[in-house]
C-alpha atoms as a PDB file:
ATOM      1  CA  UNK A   1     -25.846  83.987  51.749  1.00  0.00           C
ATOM      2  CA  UNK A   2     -22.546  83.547  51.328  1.00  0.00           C
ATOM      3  CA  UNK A   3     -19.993  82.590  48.869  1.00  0.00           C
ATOM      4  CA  UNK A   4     -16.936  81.204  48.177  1.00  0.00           C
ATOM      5  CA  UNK A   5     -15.030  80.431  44.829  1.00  0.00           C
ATOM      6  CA  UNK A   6     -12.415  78.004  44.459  1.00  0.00           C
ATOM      7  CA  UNK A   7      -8.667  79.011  43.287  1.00  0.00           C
ATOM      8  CA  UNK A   8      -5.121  77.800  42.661  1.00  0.00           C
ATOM      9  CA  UNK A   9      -2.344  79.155  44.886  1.00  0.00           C
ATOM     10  CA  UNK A  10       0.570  80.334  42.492  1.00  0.00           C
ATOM     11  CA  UNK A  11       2.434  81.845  45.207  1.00  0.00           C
ATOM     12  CA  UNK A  12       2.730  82.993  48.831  1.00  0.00           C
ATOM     13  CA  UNK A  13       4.603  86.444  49.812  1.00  0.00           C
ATOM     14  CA  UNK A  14       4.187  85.968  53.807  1.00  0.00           C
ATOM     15  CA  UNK A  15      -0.033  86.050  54.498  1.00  0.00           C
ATOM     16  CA  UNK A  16      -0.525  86.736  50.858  1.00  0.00           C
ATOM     17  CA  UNK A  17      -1.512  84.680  47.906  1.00  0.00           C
ATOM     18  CA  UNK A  18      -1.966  85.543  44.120  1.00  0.00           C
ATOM     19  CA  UNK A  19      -3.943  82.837  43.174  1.00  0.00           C
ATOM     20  CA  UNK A  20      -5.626  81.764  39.958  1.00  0.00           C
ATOM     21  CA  UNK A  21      -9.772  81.265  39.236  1.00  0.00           C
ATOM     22  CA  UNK A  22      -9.059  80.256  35.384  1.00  0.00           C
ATOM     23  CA  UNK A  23      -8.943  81.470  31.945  1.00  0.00           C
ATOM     24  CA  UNK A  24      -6.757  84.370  33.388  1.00  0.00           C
ATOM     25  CA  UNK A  25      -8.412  85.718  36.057  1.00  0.00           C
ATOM     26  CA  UNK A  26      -5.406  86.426  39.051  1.00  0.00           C
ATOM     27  CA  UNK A  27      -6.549  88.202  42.115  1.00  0.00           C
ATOM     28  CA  UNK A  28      -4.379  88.951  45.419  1.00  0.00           C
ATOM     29  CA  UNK A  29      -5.998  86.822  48.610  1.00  0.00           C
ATOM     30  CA  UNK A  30      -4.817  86.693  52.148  1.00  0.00           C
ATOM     31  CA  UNK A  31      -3.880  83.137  53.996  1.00  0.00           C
ATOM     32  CA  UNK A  32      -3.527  84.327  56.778  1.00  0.00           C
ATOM     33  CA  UNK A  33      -6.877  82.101  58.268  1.00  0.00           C
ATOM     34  CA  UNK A  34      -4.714  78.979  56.357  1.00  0.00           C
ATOM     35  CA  UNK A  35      -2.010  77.316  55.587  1.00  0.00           C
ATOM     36  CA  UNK A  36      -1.641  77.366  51.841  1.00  0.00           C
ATOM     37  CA  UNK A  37       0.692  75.849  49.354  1.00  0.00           C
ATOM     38  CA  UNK A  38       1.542  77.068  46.275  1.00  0.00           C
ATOM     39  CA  UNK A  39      -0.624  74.614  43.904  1.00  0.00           C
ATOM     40  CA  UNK A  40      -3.317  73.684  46.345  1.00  0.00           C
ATOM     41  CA  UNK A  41      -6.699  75.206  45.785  1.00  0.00           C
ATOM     42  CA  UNK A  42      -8.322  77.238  48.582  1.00  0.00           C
ATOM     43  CA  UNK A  43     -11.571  78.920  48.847  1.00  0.00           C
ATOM     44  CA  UNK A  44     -11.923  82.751  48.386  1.00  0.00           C
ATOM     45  CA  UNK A  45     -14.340  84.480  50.327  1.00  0.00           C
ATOM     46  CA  UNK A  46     -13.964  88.130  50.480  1.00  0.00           C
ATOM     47  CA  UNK A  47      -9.892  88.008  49.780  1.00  0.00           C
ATOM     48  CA  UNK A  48      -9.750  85.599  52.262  1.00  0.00           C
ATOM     49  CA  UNK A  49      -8.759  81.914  51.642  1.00  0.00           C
ATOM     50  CA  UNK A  50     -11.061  80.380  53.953  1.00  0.00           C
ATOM     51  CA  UNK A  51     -10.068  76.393  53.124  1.00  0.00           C
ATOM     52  CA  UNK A  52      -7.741  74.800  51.395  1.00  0.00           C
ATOM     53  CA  UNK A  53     -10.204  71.766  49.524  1.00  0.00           C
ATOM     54  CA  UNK A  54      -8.862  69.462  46.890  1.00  0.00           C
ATOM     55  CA  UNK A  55      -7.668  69.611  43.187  1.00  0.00           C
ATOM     56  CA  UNK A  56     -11.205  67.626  42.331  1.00  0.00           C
ATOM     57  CA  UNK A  57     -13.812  69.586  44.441  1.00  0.00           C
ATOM     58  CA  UNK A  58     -12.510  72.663  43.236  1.00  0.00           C
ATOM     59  CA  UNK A  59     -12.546  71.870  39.314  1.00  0.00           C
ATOM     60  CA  UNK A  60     -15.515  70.465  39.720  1.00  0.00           C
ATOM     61  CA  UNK A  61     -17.182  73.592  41.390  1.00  0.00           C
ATOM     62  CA  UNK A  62     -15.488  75.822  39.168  1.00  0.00           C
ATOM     63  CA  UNK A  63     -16.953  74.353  36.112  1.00  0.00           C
ATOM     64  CA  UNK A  64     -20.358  74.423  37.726  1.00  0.00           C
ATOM     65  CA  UNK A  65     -19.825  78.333  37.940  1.00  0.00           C
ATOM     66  CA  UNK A  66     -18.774  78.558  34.665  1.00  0.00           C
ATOM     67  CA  UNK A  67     -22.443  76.476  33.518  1.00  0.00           C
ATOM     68  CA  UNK A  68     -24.496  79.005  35.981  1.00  0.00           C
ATOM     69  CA  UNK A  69     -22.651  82.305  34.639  1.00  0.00           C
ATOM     70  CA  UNK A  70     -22.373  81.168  30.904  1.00  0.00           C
ATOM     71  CA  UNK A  71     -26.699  80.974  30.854  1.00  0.00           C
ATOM     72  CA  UNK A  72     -26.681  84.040  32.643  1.00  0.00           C
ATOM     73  CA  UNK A  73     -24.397  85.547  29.644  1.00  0.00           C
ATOM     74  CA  UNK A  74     -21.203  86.004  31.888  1.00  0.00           C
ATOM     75  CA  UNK A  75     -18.232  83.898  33.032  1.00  0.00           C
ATOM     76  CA  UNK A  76     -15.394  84.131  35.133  1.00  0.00           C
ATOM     77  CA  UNK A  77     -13.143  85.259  32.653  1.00  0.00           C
END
């Protein structure tokens, strides 16, 4: 199984991305496989963006991770 988590694009140096999954949490991705905007959200798989998907689908997904790792005793931050 695979899987993919949803972040913010803060900015683009060439085919890289820092982007944002929340409450801190700023990782370097490559975009090379898209063409991503600085504040569109993209899916991470691997420190790839596979897809850029919408502001909605990707808070909404994002908070659903937070529910599943919060009874687990984690979280994304």
């Amino acid at each position: 199984m695979c899987l993919a988590i949803p972040a913010r694009v803060i900015s683009v140096e060439g085919s890289t991305a820092k982007v944002d999954f929340g409450h801190g949490v700023i990782r370097e991705a490559s975009v090379i496989l898209v063409d991503a905007k600085v504040g569109e959200y993209v899916l991470i798989h691997a420190g790839y963006a596979i897809q850029v998907i919408d502001k909605k689908a990707a808070e909404e997904t994002l908070e659903l991770w937070n529910e599943i790792l919060k009874q687990s005793g984690g979280s994304l931050s």
